[in-house]
C-alpha atoms as a PDB file:
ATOM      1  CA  UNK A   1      21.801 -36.995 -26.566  1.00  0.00           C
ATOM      2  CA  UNK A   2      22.847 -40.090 -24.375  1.00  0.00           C
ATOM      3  CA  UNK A   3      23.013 -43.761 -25.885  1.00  0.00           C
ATOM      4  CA  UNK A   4      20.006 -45.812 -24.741  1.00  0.00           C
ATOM      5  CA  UNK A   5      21.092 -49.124 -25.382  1.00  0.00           C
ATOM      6  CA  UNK A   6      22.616 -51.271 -27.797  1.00  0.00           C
ATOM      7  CA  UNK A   7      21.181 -55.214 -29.307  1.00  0.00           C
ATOM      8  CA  UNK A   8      23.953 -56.351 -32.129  1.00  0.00           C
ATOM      9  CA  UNK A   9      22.390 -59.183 -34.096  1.00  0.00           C
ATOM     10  CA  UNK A  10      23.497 -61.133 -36.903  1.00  0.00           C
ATOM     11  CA  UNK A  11      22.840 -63.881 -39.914  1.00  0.00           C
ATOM     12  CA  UNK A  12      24.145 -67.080 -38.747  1.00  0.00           C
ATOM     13  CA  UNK A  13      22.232 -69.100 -41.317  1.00  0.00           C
ATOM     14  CA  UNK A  14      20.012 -68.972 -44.335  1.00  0.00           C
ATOM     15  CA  UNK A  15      17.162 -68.958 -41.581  1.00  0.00           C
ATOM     16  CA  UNK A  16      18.296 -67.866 -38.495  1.00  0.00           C
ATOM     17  CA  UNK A  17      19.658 -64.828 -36.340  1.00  0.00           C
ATOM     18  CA  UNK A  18      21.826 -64.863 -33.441  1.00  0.00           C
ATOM     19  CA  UNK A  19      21.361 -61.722 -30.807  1.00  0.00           C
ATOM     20  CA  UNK A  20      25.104 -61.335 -29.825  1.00  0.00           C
ATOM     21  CA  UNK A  21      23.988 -59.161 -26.465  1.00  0.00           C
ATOM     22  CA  UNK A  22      21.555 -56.621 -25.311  1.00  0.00           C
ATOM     23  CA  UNK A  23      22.592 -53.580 -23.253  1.00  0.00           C
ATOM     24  CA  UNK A  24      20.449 -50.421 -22.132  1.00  0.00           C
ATOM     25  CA  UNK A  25      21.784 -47.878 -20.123  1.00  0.00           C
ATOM     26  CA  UNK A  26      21.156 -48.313 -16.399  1.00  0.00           C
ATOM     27  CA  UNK A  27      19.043 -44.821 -15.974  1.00  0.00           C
ATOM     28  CA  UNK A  28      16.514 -46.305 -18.487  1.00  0.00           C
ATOM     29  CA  UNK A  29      16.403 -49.649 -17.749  1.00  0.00           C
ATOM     30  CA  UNK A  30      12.749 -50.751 -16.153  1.00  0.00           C
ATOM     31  CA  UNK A  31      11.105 -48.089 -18.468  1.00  0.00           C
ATOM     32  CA  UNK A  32      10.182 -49.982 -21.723  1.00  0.00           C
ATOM     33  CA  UNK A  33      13.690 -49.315 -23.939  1.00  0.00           C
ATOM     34  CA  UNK A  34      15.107 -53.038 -24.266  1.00  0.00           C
ATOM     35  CA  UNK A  35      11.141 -54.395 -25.564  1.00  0.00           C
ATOM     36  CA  UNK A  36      11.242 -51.299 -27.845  1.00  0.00           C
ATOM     37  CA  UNK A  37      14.463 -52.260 -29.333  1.00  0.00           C
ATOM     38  CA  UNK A  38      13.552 -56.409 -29.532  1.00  0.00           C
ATOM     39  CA  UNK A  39      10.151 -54.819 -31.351  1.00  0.00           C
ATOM     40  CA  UNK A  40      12.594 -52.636 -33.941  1.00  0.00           C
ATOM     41  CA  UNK A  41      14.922 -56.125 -34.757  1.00  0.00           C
ATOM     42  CA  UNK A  42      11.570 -58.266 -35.070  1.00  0.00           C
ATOM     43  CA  UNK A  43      10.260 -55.715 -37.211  1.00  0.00           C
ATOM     44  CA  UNK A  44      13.333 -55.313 -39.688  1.00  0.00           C
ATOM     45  CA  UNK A  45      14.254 -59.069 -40.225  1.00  0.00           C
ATOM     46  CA  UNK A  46      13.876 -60.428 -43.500  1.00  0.00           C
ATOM     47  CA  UNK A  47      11.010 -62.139 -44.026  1.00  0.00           C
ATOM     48  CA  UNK A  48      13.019 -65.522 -44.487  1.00  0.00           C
ATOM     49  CA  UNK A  49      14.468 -65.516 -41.337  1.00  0.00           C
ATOM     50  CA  UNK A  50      12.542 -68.280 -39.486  1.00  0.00           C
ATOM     51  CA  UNK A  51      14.405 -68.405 -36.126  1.00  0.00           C
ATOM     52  CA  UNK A  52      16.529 -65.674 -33.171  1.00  0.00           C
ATOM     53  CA  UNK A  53      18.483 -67.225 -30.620  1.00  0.00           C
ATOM     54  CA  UNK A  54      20.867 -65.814 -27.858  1.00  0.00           C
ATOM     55  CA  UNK A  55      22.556 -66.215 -24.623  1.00  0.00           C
ATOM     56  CA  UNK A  56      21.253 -65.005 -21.343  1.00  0.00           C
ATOM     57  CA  UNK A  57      22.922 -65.309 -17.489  1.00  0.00           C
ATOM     58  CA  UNK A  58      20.817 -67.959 -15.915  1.00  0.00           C
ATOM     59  CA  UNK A  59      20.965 -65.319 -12.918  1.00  0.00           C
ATOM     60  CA  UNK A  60      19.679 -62.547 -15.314  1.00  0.00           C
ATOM     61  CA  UNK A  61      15.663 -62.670 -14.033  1.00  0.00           C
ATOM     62  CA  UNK A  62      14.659 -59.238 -15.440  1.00  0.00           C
ATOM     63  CA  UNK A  63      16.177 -60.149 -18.961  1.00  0.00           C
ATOM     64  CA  UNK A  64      15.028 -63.831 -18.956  1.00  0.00           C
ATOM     65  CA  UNK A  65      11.377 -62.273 -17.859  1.00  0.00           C
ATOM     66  CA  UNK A  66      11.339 -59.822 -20.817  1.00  0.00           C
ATOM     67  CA  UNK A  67      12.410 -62.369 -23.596  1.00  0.00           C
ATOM     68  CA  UNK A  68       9.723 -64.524 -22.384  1.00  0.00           C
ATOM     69  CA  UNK A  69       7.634 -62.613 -22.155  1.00  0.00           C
ATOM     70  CA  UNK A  70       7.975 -61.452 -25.895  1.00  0.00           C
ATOM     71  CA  UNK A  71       8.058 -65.450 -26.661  1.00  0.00           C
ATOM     72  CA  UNK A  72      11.710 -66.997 -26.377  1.00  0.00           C
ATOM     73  CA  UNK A  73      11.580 -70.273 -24.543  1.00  0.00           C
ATOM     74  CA  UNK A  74      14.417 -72.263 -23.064  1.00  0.00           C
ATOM     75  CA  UNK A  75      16.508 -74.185 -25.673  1.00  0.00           C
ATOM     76  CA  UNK A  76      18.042 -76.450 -24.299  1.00  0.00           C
ATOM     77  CA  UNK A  77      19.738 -77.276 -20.504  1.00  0.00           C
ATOM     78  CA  UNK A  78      21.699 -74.050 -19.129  1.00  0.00           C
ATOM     79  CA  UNK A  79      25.828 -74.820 -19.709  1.00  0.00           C
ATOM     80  CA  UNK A  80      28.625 -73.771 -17.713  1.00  0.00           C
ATOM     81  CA  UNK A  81      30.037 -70.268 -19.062  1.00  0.00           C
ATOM     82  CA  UNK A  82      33.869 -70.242 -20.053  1.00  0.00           C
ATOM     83  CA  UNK A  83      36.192 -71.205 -17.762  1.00  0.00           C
ATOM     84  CA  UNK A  84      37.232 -67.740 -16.998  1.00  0.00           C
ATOM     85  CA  UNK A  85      34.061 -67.370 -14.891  1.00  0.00           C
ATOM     86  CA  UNK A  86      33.078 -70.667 -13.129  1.00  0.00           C
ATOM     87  CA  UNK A  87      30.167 -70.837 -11.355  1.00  0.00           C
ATOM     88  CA  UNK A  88      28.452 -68.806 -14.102  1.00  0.00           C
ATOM     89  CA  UNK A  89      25.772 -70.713 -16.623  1.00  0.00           C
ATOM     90  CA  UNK A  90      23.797 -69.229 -19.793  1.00  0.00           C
ATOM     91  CA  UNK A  91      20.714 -70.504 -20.879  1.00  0.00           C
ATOM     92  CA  UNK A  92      20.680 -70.676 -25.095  1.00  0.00           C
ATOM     93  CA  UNK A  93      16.716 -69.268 -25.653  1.00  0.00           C
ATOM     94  CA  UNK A  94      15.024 -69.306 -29.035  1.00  0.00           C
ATOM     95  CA  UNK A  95      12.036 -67.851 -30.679  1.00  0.00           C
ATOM     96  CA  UNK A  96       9.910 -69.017 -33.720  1.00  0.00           C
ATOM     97  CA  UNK A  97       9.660 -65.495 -35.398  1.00  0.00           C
ATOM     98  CA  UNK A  98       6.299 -67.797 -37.780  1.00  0.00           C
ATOM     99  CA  UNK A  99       4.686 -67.987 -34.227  1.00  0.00           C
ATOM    100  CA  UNK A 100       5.868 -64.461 -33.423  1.00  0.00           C
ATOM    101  CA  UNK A 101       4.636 -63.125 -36.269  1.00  0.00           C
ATOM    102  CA  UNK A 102       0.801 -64.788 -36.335  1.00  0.00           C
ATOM    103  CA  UNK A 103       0.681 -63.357 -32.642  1.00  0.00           C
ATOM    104  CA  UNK A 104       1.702 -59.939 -33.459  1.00  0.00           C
ATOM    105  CA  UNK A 105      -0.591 -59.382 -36.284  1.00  0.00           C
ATOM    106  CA  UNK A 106      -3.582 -61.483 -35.104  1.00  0.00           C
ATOM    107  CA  UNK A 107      -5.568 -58.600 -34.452  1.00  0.00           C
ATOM    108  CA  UNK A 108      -5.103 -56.834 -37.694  1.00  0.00           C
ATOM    109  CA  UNK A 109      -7.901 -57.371 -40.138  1.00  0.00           C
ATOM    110  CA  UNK A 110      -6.797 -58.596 -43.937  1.00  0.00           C
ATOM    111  CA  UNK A 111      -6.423 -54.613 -44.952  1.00  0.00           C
ATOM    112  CA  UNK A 112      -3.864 -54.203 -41.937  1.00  0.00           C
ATOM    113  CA  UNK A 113      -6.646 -52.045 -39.813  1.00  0.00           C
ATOM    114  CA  UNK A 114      -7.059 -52.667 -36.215  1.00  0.00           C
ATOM    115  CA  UNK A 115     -10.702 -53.806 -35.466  1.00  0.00           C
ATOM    116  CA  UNK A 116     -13.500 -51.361 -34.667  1.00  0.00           C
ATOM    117  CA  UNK A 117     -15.363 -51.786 -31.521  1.00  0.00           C
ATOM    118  CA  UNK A 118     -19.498 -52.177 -32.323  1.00  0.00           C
ATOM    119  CA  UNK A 119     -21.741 -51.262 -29.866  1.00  0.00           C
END
């Protein structure tokens, strides 16, 4: 069995996460993984958690495609990256997990059931 790909996240308040990175292995990339694995951290939050934030490459147009895509929006002017690599910016993006939340389950009816079609 081969690693797939790797999203450390972490409390940084009493409201928010902070996704340190996002990784998947180059052989699966393109084929659904890194949405599966945003899907398994939206899903296992605590219910309190209001707000997920992280860091992507302003370069990086796959990844800044997929988060919005899943409904992270700019935060606020892309900065310079450290020193170490001028040149470089990041873009901070944030998502309402309320709005997330309303969107993902809008569809359900009260008991949880997806709707039945009536002919």
């Amino acid at each position: 069995m081969s690693l797939l790909g790797l999203i450390p996240y972490a409390k940084q308040s009493g409201t928010e996460h902070f996704i340190e990175y996002m990784w998947v292995a180059p052989e699966r990339r393109k084929a659904g993984v890194a949405k599966k694995m945003l899907d398994y951290v939206f899903d296992h939050l605590d219910d309190g958690i209001e707000r997920i934030y992280l860091y992507v490459l302003t370069g990086n147009n796959p990844a800044i495609c997929l988060y919005k895509r899943v409904g992270f929006v700019d935060d606020e002017l892309p900065q310079p990256l450290l020193e170490a690599k001028p040149g470089f910016y990041e873009q901070k993006m944030l998502l309402d997990l309320k709005q997330l939340r309303v969107r993902r389950y809008e569809h359900l009816d009260l008991e949880g059931n997806f709707p039945v079609a009536v002919r």
